[in-house]
C-alpha atoms as a PDB file:
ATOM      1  CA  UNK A   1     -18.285 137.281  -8.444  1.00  0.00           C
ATOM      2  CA  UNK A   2     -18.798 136.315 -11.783  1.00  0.00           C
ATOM      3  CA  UNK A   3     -18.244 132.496 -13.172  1.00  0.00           C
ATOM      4  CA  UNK A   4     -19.106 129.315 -10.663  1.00  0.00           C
ATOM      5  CA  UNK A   5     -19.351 129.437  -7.032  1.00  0.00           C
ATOM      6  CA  UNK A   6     -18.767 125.961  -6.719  1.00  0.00           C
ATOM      7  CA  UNK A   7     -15.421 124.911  -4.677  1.00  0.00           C
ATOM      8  CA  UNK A   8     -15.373 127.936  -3.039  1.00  0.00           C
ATOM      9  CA  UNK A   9     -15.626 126.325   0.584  1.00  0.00           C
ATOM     10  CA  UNK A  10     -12.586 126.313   2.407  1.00  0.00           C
ATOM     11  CA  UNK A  11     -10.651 128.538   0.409  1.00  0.00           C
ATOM     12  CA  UNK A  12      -8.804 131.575   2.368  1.00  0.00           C
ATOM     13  CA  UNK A  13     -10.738 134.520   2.196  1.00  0.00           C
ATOM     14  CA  UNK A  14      -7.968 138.112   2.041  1.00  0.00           C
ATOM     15  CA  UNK A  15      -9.506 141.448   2.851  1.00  0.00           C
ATOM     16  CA  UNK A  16      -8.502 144.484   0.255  1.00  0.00           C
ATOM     17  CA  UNK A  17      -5.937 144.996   3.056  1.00  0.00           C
ATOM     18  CA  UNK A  18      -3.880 141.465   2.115  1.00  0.00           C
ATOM     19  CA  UNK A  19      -4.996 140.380   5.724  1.00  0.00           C
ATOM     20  CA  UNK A  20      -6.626 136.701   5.811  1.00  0.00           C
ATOM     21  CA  UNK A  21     -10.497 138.166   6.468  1.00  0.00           C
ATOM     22  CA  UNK A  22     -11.224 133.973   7.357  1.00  0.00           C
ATOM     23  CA  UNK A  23     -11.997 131.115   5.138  1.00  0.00           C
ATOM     24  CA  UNK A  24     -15.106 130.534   2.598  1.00  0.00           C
ATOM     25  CA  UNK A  25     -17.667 128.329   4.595  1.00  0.00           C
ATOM     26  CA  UNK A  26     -20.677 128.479   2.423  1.00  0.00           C
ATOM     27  CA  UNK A  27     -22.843 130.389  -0.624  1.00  0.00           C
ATOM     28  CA  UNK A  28     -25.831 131.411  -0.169  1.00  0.00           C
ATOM     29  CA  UNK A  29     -28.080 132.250  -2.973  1.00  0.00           C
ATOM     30  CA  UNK A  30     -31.060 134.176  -3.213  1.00  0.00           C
ATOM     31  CA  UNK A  31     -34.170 132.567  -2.576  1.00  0.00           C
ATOM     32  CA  UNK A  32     -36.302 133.824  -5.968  1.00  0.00           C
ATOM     33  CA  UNK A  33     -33.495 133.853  -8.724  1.00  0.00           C
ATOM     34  CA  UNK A  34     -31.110 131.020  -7.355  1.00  0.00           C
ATOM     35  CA  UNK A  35     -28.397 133.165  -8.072  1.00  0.00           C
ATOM     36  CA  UNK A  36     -25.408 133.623  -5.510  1.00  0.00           C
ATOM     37  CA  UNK A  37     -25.642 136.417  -3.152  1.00  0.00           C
ATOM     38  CA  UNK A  38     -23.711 135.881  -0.155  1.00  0.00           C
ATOM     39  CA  UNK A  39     -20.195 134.333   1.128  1.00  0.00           C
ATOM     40  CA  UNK A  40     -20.613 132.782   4.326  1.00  0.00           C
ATOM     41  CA  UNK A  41     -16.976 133.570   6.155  1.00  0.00           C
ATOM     42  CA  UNK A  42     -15.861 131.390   9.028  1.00  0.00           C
ATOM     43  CA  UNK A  43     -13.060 134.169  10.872  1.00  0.00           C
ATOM     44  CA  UNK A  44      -9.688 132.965  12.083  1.00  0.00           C
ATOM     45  CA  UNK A  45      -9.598 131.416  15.423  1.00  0.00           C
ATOM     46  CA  UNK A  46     -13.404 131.783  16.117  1.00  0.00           C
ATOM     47  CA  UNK A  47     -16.877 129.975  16.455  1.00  0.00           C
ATOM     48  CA  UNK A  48     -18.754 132.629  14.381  1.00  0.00           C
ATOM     49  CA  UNK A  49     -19.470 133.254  11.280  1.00  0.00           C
ATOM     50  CA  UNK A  50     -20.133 136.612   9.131  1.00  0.00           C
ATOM     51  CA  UNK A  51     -20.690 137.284   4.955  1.00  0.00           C
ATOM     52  CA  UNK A  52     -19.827 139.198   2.703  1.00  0.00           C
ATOM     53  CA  UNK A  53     -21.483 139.760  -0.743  1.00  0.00           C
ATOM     54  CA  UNK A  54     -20.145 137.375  -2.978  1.00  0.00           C
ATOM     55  CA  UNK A  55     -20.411 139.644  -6.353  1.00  0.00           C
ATOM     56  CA  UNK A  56     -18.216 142.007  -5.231  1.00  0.00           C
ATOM     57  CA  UNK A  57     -15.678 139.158  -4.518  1.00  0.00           C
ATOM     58  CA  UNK A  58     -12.577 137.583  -7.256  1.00  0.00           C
ATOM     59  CA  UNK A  59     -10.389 134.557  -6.871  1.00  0.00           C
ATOM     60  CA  UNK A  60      -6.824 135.256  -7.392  1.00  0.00           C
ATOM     61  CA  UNK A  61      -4.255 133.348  -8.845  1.00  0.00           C
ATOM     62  CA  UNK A  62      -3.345 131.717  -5.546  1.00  0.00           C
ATOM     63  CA  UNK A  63      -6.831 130.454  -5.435  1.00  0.00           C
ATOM     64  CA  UNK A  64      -7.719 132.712  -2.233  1.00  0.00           C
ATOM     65  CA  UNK A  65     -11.186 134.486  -2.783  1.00  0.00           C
ATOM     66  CA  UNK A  66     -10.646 138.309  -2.955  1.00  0.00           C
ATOM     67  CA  UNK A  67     -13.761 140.795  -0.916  1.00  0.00           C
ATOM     68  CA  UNK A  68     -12.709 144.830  -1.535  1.00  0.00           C
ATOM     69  CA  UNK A  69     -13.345 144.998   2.351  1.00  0.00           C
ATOM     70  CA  UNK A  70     -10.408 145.240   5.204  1.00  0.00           C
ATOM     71  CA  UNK A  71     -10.386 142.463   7.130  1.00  0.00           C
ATOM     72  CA  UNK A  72     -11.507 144.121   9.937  1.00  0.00           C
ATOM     73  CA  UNK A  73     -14.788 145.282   8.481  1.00  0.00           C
ATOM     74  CA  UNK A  74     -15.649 141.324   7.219  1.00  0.00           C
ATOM     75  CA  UNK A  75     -14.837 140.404  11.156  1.00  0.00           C
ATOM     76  CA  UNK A  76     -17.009 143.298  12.113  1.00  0.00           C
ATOM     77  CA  UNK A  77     -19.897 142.509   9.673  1.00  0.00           C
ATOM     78  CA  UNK A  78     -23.215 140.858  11.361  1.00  0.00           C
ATOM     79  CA  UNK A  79     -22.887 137.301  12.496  1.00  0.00           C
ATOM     80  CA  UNK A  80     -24.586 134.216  10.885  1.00  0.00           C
ATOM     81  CA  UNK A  81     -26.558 132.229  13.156  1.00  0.00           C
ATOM     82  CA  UNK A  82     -28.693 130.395  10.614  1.00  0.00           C
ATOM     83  CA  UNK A  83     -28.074 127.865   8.084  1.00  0.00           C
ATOM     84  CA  UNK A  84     -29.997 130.645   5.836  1.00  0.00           C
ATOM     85  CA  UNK A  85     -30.199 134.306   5.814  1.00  0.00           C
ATOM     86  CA  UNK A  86     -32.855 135.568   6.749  1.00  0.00           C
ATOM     87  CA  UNK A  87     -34.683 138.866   5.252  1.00  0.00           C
ATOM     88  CA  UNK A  88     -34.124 140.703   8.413  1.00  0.00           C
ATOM     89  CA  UNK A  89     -30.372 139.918   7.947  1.00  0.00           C
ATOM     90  CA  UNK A  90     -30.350 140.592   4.506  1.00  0.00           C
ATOM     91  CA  UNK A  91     -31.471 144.070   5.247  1.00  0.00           C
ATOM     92  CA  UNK A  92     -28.578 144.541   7.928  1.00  0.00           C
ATOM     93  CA  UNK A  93     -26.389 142.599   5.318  1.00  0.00           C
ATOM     94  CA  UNK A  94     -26.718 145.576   2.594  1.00  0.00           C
ATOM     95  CA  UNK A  95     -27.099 148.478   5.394  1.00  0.00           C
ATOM     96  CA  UNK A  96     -23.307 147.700   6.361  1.00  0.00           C
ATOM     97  CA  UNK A  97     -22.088 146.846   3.169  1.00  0.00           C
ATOM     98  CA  UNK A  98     -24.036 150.272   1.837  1.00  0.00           C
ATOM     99  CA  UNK A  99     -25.369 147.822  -0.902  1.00  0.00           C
ATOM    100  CA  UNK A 100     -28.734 149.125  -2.516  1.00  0.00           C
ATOM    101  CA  UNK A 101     -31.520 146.585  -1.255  1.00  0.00           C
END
């Protein structure tokens, strides 16, 4: 995602599939260049949390933020525990997204 970051929390988060994936609950950026890395997304009618990388992600003219995932796979992506994310996350974080580390 390109352009600021900021007032992305709380915004509706669609899958490429035009299913709601959940809603934006925080970014998280990396820890040596400060620059956003990851979209912290609270899913629908759950406690848990998952992310998704937040460069691959638009806003569309509705304001929802856009990830070229299904739905499915965001729900399905490894769950935030943490107030961070940790390196050993990370790692599982680009495994699944087949993201080069």
């Amino acid at each position: 995602m390109t352009g600021a970051t900021q007032g992305l929390r709380g915004r509706v988060v669609i899958g490429e599939d035009a299913i709601v994936a959940g809603y934006a609950a925080a970014v998280f950026v990396d820890p040596v260049t400060g620059q956003p890395q990851w979209l912290g997304v609270w899913l629908p009618g759950e406690t848990r949390r998952t992310v998704v990388p937040i460069h691959t992600a638009s806003v569309d003219p509705e304001g929802r933020v856009v990830v070229p995932y299904p739905a499915a796979k965001v729900a399905a992506a490894p769950v935030l525990t943490a107030e961070t994310i940790s390196s050993k996350l990370a790692a599982q974080l680009h495994r699944y997204y087949g993201l080069a580390a």
